[in-house]
PDB file of N, CA and C in Angstrom:
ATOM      1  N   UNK A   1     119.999 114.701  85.642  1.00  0.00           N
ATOM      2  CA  UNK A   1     118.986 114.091  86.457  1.00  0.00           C
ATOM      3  C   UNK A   1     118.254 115.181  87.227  1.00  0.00           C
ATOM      4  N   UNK A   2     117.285 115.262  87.135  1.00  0.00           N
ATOM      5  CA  UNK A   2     115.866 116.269  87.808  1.00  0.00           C
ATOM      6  C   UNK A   2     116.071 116.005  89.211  1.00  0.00           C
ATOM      7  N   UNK A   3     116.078 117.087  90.004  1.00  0.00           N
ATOM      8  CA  UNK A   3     115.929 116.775  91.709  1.00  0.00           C
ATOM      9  C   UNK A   3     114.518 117.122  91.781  1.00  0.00           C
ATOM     10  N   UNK A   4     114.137 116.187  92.648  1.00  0.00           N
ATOM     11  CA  UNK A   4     112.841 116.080  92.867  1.00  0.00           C
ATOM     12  C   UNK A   4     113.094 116.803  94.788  1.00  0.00           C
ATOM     13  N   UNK A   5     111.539 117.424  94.597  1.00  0.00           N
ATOM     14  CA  UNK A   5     111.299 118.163  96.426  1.00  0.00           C
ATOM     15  C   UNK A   5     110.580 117.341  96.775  1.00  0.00           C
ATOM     16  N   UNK A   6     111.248 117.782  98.569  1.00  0.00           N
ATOM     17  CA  UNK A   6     110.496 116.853  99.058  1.00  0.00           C
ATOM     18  C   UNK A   6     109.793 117.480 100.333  1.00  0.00           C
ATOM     19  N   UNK A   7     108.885 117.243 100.532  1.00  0.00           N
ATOM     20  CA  UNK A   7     108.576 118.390 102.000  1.00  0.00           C
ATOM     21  C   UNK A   7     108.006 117.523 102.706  1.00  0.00           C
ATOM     22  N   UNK A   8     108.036 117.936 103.931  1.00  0.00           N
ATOM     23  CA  UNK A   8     107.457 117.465 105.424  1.00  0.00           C
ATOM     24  C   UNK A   8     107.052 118.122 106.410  1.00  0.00           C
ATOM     25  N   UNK A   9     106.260 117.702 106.812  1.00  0.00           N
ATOM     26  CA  UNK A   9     105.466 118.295 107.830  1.00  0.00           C
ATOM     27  C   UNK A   9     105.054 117.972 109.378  1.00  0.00           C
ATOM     28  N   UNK A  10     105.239 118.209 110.593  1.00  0.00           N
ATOM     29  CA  UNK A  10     104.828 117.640 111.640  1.00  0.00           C
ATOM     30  C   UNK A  10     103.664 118.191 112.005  1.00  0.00           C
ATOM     31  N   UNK A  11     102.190 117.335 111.877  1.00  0.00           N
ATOM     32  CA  UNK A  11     100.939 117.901 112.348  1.00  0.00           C
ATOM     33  C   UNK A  11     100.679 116.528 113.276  1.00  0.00           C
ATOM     34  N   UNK A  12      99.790 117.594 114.697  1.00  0.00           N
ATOM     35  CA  UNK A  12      98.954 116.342 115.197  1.00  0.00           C
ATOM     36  C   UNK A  12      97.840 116.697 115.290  1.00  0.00           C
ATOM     37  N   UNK A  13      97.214 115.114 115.921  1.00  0.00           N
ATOM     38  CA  UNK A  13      95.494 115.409 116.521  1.00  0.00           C
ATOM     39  C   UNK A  13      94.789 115.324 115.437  1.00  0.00           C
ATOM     40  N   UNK A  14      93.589 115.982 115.986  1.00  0.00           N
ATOM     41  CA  UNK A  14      92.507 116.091 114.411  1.00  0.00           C
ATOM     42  C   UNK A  14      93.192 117.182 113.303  1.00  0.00           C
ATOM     43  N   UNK A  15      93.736 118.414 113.387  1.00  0.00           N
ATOM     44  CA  UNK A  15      94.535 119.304 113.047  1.00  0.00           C
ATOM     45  C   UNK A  15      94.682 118.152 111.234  1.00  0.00           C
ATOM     46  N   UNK A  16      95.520 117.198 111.603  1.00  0.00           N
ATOM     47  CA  UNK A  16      96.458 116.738 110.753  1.00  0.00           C
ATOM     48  C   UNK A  16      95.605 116.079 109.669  1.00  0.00           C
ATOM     49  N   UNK A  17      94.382 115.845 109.623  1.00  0.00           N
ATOM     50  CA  UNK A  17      93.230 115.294 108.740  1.00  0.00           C
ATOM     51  C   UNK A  17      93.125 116.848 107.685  1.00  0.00           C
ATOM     52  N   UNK A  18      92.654 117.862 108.390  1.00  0.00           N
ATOM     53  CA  UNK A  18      92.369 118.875 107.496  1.00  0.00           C
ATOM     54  C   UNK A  18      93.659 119.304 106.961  1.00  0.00           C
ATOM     55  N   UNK A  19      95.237 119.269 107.503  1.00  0.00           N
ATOM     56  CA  UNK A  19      96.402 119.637 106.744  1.00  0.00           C
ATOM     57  C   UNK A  19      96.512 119.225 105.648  1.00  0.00           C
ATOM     58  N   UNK A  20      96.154 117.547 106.026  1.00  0.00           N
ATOM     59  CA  UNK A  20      96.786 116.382 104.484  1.00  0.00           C
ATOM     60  C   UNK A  20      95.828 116.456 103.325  1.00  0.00           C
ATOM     61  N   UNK A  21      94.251 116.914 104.058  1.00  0.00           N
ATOM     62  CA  UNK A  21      93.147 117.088 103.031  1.00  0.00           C
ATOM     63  C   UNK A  21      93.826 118.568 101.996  1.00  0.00           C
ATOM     64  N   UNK A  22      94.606 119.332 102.364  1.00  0.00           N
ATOM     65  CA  UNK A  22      94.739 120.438 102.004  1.00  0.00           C
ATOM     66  C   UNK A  22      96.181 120.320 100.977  1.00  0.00           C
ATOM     67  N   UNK A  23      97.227 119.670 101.465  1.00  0.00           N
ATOM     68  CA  UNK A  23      98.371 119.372 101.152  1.00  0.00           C
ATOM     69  C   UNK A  23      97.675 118.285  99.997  1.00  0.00           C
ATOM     70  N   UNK A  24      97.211 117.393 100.083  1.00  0.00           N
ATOM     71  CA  UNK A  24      96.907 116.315  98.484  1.00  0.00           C
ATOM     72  C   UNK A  24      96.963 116.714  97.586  1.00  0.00           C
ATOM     73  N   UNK A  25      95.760 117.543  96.841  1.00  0.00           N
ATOM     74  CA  UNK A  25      96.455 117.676  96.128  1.00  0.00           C
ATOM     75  C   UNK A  25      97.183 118.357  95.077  1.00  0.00           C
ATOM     76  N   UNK A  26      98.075 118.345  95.782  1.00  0.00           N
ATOM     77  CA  UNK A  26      99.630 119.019  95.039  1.00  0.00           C
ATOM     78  C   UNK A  26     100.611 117.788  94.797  1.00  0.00           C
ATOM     79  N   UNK A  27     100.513 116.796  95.514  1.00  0.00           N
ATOM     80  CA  UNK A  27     101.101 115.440  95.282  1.00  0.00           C
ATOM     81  C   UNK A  27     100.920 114.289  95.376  1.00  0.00           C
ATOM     82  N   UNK A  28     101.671 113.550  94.380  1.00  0.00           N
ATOM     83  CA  UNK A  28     100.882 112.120  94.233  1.00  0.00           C
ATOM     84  C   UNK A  28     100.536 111.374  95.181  1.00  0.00           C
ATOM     85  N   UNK A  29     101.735 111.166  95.812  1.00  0.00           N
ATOM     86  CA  UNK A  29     101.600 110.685  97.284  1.00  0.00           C
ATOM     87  C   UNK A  29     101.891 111.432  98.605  1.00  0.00           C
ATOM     88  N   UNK A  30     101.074 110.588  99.852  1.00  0.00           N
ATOM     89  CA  UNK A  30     101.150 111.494 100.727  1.00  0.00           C
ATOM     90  C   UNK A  30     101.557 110.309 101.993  1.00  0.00           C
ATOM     91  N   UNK A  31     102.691 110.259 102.448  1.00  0.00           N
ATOM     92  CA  UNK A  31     102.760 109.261 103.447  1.00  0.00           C
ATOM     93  C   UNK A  31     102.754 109.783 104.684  1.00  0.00           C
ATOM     94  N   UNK A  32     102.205 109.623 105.864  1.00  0.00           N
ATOM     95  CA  UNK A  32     101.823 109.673 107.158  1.00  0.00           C
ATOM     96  C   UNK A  32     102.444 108.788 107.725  1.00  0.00           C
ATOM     97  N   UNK A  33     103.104 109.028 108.856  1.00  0.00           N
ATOM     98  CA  UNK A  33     103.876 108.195 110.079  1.00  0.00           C
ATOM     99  C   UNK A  33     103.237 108.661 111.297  1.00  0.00           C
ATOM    100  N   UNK A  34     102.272 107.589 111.786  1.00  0.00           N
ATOM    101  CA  UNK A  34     101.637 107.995 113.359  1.00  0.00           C
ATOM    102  C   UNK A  34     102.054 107.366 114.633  1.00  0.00           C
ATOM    103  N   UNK A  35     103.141 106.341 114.245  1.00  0.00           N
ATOM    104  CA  UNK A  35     103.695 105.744 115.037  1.00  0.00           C
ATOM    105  C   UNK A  35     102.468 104.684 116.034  1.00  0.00           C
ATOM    106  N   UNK A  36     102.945 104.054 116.559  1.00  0.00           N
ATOM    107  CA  UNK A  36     102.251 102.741 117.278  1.00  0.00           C
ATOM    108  C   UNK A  36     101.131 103.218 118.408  1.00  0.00           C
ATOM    109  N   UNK A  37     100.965 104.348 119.178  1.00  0.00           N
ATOM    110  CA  UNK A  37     100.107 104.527 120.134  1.00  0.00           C
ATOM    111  C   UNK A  37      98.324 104.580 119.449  1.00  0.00           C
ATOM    112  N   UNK A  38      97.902 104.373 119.848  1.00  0.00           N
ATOM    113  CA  UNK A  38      96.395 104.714 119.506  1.00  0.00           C
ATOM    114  C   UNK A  38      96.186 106.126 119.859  1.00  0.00           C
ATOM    115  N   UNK A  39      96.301 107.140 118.827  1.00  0.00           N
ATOM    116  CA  UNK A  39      96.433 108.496 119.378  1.00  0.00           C
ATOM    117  C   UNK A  39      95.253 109.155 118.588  1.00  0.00           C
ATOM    118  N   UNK A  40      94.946 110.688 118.771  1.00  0.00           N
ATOM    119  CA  UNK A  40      94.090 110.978 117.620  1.00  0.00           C
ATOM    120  C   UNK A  40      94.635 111.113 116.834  1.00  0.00           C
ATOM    121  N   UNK A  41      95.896 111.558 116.401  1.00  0.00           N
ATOM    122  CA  UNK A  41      96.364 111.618 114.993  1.00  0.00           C
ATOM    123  C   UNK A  41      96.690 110.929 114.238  1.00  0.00           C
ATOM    124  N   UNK A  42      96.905 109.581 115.044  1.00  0.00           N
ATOM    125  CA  UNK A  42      96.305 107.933 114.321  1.00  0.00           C
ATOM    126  C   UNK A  42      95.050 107.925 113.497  1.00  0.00           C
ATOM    127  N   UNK A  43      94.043 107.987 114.329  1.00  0.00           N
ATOM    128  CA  UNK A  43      92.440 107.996 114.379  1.00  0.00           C
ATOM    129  C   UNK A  43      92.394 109.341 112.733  1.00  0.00           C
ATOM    130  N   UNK A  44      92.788 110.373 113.109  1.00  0.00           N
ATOM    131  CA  UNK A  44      92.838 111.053 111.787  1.00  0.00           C
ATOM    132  C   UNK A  44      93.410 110.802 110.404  1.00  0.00           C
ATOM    133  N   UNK A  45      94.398 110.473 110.881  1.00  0.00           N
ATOM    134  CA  UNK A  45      95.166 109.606 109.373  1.00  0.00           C
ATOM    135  C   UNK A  45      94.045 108.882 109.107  1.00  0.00           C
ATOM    136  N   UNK A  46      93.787 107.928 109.512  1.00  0.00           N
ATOM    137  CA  UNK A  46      93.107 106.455 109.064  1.00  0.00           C
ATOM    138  C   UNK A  46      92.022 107.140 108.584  1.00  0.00           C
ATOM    139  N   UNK A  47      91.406 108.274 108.928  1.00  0.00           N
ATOM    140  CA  UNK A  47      90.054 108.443 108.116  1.00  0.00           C
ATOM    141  C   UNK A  47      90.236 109.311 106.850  1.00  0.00           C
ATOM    142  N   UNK A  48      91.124 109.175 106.453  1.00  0.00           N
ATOM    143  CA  UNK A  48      91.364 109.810 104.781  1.00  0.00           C
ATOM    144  C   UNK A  48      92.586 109.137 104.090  1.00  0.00           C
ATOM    145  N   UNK A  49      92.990 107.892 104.853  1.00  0.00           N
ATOM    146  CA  UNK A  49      93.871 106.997 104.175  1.00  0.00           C
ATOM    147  C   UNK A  49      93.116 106.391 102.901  1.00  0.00           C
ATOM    148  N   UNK A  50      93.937 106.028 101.752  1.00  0.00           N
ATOM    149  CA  UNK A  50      93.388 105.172 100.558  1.00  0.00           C
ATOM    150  C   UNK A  50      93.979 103.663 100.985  1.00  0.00           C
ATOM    151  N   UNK A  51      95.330 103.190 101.763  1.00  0.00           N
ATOM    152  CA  UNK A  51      96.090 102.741 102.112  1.00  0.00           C
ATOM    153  C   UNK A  51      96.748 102.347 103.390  1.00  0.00           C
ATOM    154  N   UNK A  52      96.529 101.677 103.878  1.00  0.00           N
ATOM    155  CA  UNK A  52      97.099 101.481 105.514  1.00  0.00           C
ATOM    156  C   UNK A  52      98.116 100.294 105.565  1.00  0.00           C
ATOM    157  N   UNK A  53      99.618 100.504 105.891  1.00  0.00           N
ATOM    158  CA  UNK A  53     100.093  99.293 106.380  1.00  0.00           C
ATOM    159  C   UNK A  53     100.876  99.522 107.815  1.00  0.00           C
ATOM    160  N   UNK A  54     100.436  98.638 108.119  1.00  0.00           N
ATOM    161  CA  UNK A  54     100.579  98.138 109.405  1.00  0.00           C
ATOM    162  C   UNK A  54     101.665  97.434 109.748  1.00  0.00           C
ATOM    163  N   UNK A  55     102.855  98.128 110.257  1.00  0.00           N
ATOM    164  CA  UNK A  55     104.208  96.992 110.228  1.00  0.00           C
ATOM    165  C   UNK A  55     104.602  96.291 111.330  1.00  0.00           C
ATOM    166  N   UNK A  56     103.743  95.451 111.654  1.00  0.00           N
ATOM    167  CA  UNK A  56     103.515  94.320 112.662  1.00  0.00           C
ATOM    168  C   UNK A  56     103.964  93.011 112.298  1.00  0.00           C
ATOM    169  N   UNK A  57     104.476  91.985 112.708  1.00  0.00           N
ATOM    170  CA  UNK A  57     105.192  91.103 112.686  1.00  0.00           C
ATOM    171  C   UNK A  57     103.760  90.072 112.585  1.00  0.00           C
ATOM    172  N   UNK A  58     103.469  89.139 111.576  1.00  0.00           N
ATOM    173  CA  UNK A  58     102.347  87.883 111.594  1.00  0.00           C
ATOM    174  C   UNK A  58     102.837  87.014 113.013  1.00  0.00           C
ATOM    175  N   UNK A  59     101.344  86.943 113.383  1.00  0.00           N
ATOM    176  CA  UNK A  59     101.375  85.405 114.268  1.00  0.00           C
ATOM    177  C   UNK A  59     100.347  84.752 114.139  1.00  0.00           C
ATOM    178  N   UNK A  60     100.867  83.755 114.634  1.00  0.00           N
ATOM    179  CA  UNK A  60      99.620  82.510 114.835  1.00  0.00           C
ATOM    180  C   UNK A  60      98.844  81.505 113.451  1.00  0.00           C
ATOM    181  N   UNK A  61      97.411  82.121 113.671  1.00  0.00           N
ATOM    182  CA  UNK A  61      97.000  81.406 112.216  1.00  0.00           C
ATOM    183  C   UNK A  61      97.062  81.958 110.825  1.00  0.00           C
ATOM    184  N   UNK A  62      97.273  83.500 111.446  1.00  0.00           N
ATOM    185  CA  UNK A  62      98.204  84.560 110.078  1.00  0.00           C
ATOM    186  C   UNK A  62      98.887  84.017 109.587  1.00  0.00           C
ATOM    187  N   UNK A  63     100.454  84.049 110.236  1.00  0.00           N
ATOM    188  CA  UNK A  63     101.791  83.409 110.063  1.00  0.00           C
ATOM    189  C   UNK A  63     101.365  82.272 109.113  1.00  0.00           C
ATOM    190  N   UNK A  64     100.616  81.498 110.321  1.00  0.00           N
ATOM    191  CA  UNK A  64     100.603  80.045 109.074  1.00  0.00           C
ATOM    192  C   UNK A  64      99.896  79.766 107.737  1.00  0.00           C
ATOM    193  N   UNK A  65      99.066  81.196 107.537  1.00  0.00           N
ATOM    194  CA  UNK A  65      98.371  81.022 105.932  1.00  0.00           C
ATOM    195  C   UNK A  65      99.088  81.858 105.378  1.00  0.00           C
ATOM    196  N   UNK A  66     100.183  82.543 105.579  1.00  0.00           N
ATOM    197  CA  UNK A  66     100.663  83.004 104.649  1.00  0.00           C
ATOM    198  C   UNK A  66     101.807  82.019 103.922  1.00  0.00           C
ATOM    199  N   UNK A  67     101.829  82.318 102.417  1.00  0.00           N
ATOM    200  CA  UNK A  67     103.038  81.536 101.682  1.00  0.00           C
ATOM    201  C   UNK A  67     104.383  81.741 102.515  1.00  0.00           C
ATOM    202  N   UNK A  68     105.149  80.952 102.630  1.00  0.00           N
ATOM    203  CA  UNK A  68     106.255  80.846 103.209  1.00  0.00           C
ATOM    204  C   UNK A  68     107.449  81.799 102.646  1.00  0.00           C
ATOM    205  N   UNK A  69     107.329  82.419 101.319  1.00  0.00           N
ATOM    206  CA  UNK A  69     108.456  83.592 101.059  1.00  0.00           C
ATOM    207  C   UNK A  69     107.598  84.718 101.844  1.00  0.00           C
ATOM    208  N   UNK A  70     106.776  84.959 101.981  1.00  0.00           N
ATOM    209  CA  UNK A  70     105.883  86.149 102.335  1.00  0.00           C
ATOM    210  C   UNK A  70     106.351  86.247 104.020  1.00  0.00           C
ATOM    211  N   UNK A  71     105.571  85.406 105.044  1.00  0.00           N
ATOM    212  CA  UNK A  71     105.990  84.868 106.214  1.00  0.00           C
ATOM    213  C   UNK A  71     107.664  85.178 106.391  1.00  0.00           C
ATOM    214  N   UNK A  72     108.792  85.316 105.775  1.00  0.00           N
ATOM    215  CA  UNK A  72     109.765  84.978 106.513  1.00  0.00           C
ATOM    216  C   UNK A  72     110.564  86.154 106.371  1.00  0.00           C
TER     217      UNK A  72
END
C-alpha cells in the first residue's frame, strides 16, 4: 500500500490567499480551516474557494425543507 503525504500549513490574514494560490497546484485538494470568527483569513479563503461548507446546525424554515434523513 502507497503512503500518501500530507502537508500543512498555518497561514493567516490576506497572506493565506496568495500561499494557497501558490500551494494548488501541486494538489488535488486543498482544505482550509478558518474557524468561526469573521476574520480576514476567513474573508481570504472564501475568495479562491471552489467549495464552502459551513458546519452550522439548520434552523427554522431550513430545518423544515430539508428531507428528514438530511435534517437529523
Amino acid at each position: 500500500m502507497a503512503s500518501e503525504k500530507l502537508t500543512c500549513v498555518q497561514l493567516r490574514g490576506r497572506a493565506a490567499r496568495d500561499e494557497v494560490l501558490k500551494l494548488a497546484p501541486r494538489y488535488q485538494d486543498v482544505i482550509i480551516d478558518v474557524g468561526r470568527r469573521d476574520t480576514t483569513t476567513q474573508k481570504a479563503a472564501l475568495t479562491i474557494a471552489n467549495l464552502v461548507i459551513l458546519p452550522i446546525p439548520p434552523r427554522g424554515y431550513v430545518k423544515r425543507s430539508l428531507k428528514p434523513q438530511v435534517a437529523q
